[in-house]
Protein backbone atom coordinates (compact mmCIF):
# COMPACT_ATOMS: atom_id res chain seq x y z
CA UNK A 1 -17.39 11.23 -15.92
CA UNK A 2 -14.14 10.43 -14.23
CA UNK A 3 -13.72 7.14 -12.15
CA UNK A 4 -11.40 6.50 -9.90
CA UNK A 5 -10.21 2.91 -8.15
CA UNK A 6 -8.52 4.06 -4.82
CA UNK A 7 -7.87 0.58 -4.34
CA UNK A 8 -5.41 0.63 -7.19
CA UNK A 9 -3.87 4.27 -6.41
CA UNK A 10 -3.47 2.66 -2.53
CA UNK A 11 -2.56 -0.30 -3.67
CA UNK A 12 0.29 -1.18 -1.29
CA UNK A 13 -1.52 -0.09 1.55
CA UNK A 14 -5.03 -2.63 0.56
CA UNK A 15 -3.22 -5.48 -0.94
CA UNK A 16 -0.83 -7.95 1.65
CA UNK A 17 0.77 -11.28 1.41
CA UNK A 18 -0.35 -14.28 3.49
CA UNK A 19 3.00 -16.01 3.42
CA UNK A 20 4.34 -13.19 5.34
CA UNK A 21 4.28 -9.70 7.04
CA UNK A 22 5.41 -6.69 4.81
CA UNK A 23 6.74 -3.32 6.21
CA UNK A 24 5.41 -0.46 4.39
CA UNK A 25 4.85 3.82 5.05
CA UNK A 26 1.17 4.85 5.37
CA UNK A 27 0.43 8.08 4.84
CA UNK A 28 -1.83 10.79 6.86
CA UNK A 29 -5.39 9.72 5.27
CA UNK A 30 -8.91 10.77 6.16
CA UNK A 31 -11.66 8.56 7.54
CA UNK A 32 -15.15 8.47 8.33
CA UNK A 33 -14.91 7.43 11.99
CA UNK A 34 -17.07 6.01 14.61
CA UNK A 35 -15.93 4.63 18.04
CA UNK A 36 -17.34 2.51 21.12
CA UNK A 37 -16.49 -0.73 23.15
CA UNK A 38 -17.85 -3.89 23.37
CA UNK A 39 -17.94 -7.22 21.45
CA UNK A 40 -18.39 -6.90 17.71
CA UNK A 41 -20.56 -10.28 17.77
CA UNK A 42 -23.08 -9.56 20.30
CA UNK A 43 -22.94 -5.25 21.00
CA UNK A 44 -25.76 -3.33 18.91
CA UNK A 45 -23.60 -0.03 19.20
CA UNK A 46 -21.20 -2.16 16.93
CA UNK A 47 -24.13 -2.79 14.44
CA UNK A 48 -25.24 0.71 14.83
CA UNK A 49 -21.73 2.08 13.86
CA UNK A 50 -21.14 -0.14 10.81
CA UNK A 51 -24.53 0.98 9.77
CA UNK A 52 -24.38 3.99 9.77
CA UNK A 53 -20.75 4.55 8.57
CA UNK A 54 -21.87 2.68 5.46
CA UNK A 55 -24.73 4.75 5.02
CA UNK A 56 -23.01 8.27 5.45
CA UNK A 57 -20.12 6.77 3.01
CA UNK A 58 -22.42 6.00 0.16
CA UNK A 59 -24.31 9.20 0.52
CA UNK A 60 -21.45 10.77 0.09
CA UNK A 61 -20.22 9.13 -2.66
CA UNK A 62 -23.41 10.14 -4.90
CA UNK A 63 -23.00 13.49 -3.92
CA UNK A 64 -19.49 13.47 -5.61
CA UNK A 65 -20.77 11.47 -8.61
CA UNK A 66 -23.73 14.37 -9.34
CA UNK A 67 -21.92 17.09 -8.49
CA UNK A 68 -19.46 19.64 -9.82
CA UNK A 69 -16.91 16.94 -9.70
CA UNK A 70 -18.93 14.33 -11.33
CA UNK A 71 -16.08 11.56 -9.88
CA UNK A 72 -17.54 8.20 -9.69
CA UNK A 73 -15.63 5.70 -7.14
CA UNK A 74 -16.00 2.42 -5.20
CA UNK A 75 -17.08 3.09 -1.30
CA UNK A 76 -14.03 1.89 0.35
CA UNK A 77 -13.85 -1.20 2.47
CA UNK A 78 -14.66 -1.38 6.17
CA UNK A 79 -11.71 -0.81 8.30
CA UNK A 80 -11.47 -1.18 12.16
CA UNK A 81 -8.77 -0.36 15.24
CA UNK A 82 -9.20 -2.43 18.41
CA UNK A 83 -7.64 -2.25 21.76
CA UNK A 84 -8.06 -2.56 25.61
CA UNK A 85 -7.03 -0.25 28.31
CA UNK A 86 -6.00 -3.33 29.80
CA UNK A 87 -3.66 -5.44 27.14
CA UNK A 88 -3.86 -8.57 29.07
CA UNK A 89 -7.96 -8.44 27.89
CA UNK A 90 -7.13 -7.75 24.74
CA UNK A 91 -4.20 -10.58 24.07
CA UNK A 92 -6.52 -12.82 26.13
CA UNK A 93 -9.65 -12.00 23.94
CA UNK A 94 -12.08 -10.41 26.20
CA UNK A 95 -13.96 -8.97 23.56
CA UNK A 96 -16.46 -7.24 26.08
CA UNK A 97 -13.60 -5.20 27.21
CA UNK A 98 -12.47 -4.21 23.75
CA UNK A 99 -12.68 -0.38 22.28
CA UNK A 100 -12.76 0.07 18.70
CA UNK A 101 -12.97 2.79 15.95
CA UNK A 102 -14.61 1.62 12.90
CA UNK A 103 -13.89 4.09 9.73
CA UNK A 104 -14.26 4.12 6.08
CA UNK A 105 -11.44 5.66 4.20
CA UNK A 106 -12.63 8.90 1.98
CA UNK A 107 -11.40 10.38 -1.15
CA UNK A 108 -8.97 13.87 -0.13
CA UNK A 109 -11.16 15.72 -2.42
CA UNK A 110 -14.30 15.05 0.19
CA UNK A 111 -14.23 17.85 2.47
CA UNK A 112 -15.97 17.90 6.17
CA UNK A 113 -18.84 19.67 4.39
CA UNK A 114 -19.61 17.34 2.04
CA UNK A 115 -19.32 14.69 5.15
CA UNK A 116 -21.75 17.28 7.24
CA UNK A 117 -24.28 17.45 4.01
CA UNK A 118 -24.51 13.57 3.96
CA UNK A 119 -24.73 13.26 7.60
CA UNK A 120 -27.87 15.62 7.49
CA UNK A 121 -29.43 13.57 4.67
CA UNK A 122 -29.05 10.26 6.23
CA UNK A 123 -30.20 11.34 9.50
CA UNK A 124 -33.36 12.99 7.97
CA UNK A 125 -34.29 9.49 5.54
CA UNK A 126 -33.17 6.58 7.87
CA UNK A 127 -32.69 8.04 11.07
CA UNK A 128 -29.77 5.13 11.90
CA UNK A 129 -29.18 5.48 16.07
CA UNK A 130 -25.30 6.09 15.92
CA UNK A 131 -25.29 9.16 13.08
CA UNK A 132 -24.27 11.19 16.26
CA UNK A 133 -21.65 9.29 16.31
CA UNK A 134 -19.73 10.03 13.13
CA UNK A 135 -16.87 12.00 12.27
CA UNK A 136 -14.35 12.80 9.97
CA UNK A 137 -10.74 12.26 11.19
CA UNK A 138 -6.79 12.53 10.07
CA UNK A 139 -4.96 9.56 10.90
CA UNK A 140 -1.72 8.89 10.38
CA UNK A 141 0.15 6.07 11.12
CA UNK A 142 3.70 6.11 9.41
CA UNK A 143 5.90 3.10 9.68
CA UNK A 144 3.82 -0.60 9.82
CA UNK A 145 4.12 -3.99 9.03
CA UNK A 146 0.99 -5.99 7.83
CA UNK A 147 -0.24 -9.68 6.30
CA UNK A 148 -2.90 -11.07 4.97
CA UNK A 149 -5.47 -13.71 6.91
CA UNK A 150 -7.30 -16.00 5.05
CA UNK A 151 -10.15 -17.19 7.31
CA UNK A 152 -12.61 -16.28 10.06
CA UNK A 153 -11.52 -13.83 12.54
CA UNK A 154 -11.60 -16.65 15.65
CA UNK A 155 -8.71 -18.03 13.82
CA UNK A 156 -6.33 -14.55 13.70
CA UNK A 157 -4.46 -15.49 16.55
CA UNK A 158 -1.36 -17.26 14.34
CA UNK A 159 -1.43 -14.33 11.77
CA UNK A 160 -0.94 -12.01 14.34
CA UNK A 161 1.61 -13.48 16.34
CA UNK A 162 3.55 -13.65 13.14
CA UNK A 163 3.08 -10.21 12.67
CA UNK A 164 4.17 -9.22 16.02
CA UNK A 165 7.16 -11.78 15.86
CA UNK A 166 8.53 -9.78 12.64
CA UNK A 167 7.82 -6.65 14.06
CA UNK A 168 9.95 -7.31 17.50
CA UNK A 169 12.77 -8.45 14.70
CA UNK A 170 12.63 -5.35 13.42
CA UNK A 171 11.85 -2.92 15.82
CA UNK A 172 8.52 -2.48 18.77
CA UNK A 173 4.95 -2.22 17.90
CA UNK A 174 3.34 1.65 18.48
CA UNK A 175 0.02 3.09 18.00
CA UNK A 176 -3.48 0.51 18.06
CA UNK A 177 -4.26 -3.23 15.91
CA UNK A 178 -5.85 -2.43 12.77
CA UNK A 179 -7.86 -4.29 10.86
CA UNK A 180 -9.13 -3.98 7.09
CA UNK A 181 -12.13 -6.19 5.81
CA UNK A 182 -11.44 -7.10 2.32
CA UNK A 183 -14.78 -9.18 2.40
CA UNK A 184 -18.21 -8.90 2.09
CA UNK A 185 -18.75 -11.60 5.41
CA UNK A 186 -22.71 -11.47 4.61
CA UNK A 187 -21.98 -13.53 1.29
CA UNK A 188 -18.62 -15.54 1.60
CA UNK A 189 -17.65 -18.66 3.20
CA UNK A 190 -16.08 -17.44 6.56
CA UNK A 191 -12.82 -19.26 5.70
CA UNK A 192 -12.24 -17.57 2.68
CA UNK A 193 -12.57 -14.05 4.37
CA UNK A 194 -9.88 -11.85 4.23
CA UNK A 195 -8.55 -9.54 6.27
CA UNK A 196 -5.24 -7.28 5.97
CA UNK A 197 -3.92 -7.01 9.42
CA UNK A 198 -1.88 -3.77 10.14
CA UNK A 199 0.27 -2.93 13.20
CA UNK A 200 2.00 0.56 13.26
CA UNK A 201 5.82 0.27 14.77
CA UNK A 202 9.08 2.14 15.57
């Protein structure tokens, strides 16, 4: 059986410095998406999404592993884009005002059919609320800068504004604040978290 470590083929693109931002080209990739608004902390749609992205990703993944492909990989991390219709609510962290689209990066050989298949099967065992809510998306970002943060997310606010410092250096910021969750936050310390934060620019 073949295995495959996306995280080493994408290496640039889920590995960042914390001493300082990076530029880099991302490619057109394909995510499992869900979106919805609200604070992460306290909104059950939030919980609901994360859910059942994380369901629909594994399910998929076992499909792949038993059949005709027989590929065996690592469900990729947890990746999120945030913003405000109003930026003032988002720099000024309103998080009850926020929108967000929470994905899951998939493998290019997993097709919307496959994605449809495991959607059905989840639905029918666990029944999670949001499984409406899924889909499978394109996105493509292009030029970015990103860095590393080392701690809980309360304390992004100096990453970022480095980020957005080097970016204004070097050009304007385009497109929405992503985030990629290189933890597991339900087993480590929250200030050894880490987080690659990504800003597309121009």
């Amino acid at each position: 059986m073949e295995k495959i470590d996306f995280k080493k083929q994408l290496k640039p693109l889920y590995q960042a410095s914390a001493e300082g931002p990076s530029q880099l080209n991302v490619p057109a990739l394909n995510f499992l998406m869900a979106d919805g608004e609200g604070d992460p902390n306290t909104s059950p749609s939030y919980a609901e999404a994360v859910e059942a992205l994380f369901g629909v990703a594994y399910a998929v993944k076992f499909m792949i592993k038993k059949g005709p492909l027989a590929i065996d990989y690592a469900v990729m991390p947890l990746e999120g884009l945030w913003w405000a219709d109003d930026p003032s609510v988002f720099a000024a962290g309103d998080k009850t005002r926020w929108k967000w689209t929470m994905m899951i990066l998939q493998p290019p050989f997993v097709g919307r059919e496959t994605i449809d298949d495991a959607i059905a099967e989840v639905a029918k065992k666990k029944k999670p609320p949001a499984i409406s809510r899924l889909r499978l998306e394109t996105l493509t970002e292009g030029r970015c800068a990103q860095i590393l943060h080392v701690g809980p997310f309360s304390a992004e606010g100096p990453t970022i504004e480095k980020l957005h410092g080097f970016i204004d250096a070097n050009g304007e910021k385009a497109g929405k604040h992503h985030e990629i969750y290189l933890s597991d936050i339900r087993r480590a310390e929250p200030a050894k978290w880490k987080t690659i934060i990504r800003q597309p620019m121009r």
